[in-house]
N, C-alpha and C. Protein backbone atom coordinates (compact mmCIF):
# COMPACT_ATOMS: atom_id res chain seq x y z
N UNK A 1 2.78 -21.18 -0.77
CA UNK A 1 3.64 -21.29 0.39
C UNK A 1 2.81 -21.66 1.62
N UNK A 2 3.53 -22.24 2.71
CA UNK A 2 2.76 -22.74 3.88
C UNK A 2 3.65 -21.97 4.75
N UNK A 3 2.76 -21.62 5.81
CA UNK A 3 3.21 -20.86 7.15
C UNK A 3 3.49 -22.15 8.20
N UNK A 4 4.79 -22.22 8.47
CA UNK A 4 4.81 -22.61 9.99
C UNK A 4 5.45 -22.08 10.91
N UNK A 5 5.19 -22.85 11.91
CA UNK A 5 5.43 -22.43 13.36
C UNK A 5 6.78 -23.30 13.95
N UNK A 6 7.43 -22.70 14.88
CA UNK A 6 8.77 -23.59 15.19
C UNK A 6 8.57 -23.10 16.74
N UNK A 7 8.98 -23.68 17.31
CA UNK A 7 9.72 -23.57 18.88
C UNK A 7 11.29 -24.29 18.61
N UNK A 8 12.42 -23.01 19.66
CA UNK A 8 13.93 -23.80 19.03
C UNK A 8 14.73 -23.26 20.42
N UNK A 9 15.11 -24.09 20.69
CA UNK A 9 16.15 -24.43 21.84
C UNK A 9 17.29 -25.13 21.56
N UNK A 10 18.16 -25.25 22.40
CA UNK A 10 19.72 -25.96 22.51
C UNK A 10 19.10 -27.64 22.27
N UNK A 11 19.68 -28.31 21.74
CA UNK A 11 19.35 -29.52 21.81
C UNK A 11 19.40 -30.90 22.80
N UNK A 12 20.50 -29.85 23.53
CA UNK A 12 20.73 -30.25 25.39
C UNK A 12 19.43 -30.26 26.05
N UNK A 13 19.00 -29.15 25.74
CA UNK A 13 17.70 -28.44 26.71
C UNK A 13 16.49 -29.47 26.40
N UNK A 14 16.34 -29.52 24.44
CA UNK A 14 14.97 -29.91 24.75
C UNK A 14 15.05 -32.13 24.39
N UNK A 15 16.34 -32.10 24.09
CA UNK A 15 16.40 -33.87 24.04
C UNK A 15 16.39 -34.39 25.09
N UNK A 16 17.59 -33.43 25.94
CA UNK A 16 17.76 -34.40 27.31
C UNK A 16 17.58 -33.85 28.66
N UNK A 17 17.34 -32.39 28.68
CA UNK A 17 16.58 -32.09 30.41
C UNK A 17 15.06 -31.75 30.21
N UNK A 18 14.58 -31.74 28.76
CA UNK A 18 12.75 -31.73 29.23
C UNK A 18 12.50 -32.99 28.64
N UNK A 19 11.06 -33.93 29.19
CA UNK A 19 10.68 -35.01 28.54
C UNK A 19 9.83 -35.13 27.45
N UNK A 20 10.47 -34.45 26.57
CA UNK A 20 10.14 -33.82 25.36
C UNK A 20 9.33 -35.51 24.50
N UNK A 21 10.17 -36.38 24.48
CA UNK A 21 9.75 -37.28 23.43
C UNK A 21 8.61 -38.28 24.15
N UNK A 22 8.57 -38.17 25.59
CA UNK A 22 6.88 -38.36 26.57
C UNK A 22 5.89 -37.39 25.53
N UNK A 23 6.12 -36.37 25.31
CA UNK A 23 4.87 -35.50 24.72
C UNK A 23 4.53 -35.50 23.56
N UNK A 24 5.98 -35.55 22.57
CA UNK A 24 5.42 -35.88 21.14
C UNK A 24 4.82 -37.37 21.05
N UNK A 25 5.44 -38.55 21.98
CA UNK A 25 4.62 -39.77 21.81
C UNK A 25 2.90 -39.69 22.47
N UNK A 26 2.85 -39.01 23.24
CA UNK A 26 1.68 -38.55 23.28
C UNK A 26 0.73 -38.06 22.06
N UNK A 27 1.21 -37.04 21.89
CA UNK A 27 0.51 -36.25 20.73
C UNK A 27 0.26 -36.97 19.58
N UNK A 28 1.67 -37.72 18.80
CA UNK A 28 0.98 -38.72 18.09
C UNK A 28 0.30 -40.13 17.87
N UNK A 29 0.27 -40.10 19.27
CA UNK A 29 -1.26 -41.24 19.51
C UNK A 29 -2.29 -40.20 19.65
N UNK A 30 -2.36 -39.18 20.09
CA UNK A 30 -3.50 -39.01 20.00
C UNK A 30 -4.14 -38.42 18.42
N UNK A 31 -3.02 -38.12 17.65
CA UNK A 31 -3.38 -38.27 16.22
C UNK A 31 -3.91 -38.97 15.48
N UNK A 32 -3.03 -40.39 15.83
CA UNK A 32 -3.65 -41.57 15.25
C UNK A 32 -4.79 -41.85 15.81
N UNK A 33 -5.56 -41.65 16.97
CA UNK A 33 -6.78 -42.07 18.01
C UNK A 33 -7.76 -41.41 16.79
N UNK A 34 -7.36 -39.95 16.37
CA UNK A 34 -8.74 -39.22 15.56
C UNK A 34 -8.04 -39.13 13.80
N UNK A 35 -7.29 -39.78 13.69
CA UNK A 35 -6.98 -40.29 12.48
C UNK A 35 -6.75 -38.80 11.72
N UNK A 36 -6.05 -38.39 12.27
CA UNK A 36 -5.14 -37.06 11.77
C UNK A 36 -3.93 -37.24 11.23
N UNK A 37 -3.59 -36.48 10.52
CA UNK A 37 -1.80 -36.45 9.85
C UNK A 37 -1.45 -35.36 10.45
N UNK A 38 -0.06 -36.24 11.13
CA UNK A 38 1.54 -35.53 11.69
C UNK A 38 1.34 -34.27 11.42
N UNK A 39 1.17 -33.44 11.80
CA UNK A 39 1.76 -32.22 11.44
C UNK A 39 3.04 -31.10 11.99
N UNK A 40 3.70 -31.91 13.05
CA UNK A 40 4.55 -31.48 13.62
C UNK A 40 6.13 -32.58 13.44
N UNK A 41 7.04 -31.70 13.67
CA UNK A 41 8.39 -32.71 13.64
C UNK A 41 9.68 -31.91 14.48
N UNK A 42 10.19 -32.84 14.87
CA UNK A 42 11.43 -32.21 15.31
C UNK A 42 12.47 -32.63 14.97
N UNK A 43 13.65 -31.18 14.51
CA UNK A 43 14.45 -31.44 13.62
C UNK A 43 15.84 -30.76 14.32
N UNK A 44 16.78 -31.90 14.37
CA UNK A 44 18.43 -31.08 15.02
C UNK A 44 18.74 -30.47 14.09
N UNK A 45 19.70 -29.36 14.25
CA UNK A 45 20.36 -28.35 13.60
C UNK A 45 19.13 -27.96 12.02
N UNK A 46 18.09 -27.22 12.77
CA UNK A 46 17.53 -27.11 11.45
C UNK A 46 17.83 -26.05 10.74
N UNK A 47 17.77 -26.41 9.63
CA UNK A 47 18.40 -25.43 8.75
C UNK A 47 17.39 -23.90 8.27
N UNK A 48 16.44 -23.64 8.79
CA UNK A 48 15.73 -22.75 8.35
C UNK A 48 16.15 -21.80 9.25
N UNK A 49 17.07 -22.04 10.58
CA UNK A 49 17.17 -20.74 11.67
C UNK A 49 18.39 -20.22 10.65
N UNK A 50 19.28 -20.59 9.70
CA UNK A 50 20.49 -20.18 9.02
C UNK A 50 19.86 -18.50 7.34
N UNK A 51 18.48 -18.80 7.60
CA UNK A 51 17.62 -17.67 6.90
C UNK A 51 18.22 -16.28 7.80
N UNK A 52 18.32 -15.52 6.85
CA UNK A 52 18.71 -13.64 7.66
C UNK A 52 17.36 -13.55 8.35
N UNK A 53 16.38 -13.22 7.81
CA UNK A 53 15.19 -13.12 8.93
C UNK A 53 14.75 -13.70 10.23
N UNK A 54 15.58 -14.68 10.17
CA UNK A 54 15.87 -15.43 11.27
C UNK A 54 16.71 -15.16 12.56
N UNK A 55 17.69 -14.32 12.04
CA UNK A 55 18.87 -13.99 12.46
C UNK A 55 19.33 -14.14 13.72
N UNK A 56 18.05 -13.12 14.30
CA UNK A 56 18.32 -12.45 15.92
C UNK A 56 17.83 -13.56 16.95
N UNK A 57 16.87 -14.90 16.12
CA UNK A 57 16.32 -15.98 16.79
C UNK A 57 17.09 -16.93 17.07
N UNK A 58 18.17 -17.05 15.78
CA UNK A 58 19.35 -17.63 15.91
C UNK A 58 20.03 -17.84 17.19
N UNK A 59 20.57 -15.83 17.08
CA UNK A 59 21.65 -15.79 17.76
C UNK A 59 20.94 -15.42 19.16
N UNK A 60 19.99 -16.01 19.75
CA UNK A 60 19.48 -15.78 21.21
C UNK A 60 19.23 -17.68 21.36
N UNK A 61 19.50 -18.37 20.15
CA UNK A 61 19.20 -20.04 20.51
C UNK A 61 20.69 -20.47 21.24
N UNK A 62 21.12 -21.33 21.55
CA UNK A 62 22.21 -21.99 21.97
C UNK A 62 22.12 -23.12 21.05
N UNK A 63 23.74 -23.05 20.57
CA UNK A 63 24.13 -24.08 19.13
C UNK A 63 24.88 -25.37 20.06
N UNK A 64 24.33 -26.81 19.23
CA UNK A 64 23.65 -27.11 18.35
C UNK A 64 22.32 -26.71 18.93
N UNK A 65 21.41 -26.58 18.01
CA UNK A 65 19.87 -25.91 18.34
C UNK A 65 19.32 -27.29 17.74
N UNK A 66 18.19 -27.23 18.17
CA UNK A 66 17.04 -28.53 17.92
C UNK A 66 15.24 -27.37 17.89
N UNK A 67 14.55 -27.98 17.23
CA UNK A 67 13.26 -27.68 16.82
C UNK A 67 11.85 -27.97 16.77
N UNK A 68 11.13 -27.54 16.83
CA UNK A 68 9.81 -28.44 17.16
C UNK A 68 9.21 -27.62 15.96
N UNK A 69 9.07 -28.28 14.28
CA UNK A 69 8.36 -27.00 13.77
C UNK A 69 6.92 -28.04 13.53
N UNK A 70 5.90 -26.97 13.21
CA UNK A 70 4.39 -27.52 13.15
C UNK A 70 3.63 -26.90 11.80
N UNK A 71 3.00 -26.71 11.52
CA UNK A 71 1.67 -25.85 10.74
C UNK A 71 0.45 -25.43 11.55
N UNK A 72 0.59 -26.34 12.92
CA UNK A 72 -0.56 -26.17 13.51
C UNK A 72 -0.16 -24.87 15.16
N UNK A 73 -0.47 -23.68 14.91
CA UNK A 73 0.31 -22.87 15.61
C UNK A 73 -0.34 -23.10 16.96
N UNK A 74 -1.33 -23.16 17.26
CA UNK A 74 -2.03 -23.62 18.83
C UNK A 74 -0.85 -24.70 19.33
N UNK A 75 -0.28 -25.28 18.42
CA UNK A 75 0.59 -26.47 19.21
C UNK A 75 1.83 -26.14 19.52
N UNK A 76 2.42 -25.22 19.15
CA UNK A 76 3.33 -24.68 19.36
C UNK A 76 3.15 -23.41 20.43
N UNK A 77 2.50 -22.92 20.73
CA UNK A 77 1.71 -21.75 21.56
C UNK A 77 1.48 -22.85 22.96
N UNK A 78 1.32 -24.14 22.64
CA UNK A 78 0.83 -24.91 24.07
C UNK A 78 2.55 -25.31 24.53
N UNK A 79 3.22 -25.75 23.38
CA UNK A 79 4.81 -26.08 23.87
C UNK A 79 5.56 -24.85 24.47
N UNK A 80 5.29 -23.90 24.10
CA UNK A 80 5.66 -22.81 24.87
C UNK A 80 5.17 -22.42 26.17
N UNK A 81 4.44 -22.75 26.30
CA UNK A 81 3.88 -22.65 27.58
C UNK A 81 4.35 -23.39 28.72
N UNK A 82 4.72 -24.87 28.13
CA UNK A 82 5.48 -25.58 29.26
C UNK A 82 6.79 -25.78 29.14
N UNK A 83 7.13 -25.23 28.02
CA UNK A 83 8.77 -25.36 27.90
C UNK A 83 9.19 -23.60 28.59
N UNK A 84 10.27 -23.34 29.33
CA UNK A 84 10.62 -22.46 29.55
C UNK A 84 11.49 -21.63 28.48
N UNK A 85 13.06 -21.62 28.26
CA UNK A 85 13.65 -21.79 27.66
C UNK A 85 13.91 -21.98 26.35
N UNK A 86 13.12 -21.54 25.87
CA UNK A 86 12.87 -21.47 23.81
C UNK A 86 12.53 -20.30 23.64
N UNK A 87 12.55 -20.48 22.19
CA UNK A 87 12.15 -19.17 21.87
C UNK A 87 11.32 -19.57 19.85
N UNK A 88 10.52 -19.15 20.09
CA UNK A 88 9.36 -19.43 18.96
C UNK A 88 9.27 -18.33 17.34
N UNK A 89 8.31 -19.15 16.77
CA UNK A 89 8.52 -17.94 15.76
C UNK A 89 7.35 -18.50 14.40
N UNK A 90 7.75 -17.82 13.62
CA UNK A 90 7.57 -18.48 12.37
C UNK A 90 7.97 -17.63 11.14
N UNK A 91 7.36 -19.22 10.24
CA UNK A 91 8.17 -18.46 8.58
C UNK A 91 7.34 -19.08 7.66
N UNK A 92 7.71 -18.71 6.42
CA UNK A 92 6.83 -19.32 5.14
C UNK A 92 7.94 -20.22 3.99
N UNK A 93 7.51 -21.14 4.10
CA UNK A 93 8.33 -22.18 3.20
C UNK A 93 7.61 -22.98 1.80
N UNK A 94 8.39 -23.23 0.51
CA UNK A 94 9.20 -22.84 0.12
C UNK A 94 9.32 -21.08 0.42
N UNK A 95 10.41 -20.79 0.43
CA UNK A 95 10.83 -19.71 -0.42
C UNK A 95 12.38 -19.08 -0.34
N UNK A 96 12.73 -18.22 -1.28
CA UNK A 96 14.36 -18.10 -1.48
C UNK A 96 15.09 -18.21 -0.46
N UNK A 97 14.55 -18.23 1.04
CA UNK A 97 15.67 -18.42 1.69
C UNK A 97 15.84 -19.71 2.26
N UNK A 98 14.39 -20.37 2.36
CA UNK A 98 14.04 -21.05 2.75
C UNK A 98 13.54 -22.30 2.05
N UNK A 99 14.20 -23.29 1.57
CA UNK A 99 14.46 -24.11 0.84
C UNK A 99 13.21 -25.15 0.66
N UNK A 100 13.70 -25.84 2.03
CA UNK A 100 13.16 -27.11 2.53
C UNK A 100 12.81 -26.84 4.03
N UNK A 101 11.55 -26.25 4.65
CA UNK A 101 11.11 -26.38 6.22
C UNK A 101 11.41 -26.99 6.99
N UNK A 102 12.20 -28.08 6.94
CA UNK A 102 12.39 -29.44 7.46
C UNK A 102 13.39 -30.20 7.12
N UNK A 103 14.69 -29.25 6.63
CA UNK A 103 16.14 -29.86 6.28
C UNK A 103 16.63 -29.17 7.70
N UNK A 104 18.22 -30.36 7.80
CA UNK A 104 18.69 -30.29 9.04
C UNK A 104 20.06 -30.20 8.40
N UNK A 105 20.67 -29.33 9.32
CA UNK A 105 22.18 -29.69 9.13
C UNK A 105 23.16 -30.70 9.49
N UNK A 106 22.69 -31.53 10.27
CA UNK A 106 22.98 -32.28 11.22
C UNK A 106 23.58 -33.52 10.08
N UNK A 107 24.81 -33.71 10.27
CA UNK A 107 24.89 -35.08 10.09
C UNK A 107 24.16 -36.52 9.90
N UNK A 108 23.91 -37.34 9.18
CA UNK A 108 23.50 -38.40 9.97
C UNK A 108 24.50 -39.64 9.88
């Protein structure tokens, strides 16, 4: 199993009043600059906040919720810092509750 890290807010909050996709285009140039792999993604309605252990993270997010999950927890510890308004966490994926780290409910 792999541990990650999430930051999760309303999807109001972090698509369209912070300049959220200025920072991830940042970050992954500067990935590609030192020839690193992605390790972060952001995912609408992700489906891992719908886990019971999750629960209380859930129900303090505002629905639809959006996500920033990582493996790399310093990066998520720095998004918190300038995002107000989230609320962070983590979990271990696969496992029974937790399917797929990185499935969305979201339509496409």
């Amino acid at each position: 199993m792999t541990t990650y890290y999430f930051l999760a807010a309303s999807q109001r909050f972090l698509l369209e009043e912070e300049p959220l996709d200025e920072v991830l285009k940042e970050r992954t140039r500067n990935y590609q600059e030192q020839e690193r792999e992605i390790d972060f993604w952001l995912i609408k309605q992700p489906a891992f906040l719908d886990a019971p252990e999750l629960a209380e993270i859930k129900a303090k997010c505002p629905q639809p919720a959006a996500a920033i999950v990582s493996t790399n927890p310093q990066f998520i510890t720095w998004l918190k810092l300038r995002l107000e308004f989230v609320a962070t966490g983590s979990f271990e994926a696969p496992s029974a509750t937790i399917a797929d780290p990185l499935a969305s409910l979201a339509s496409v």
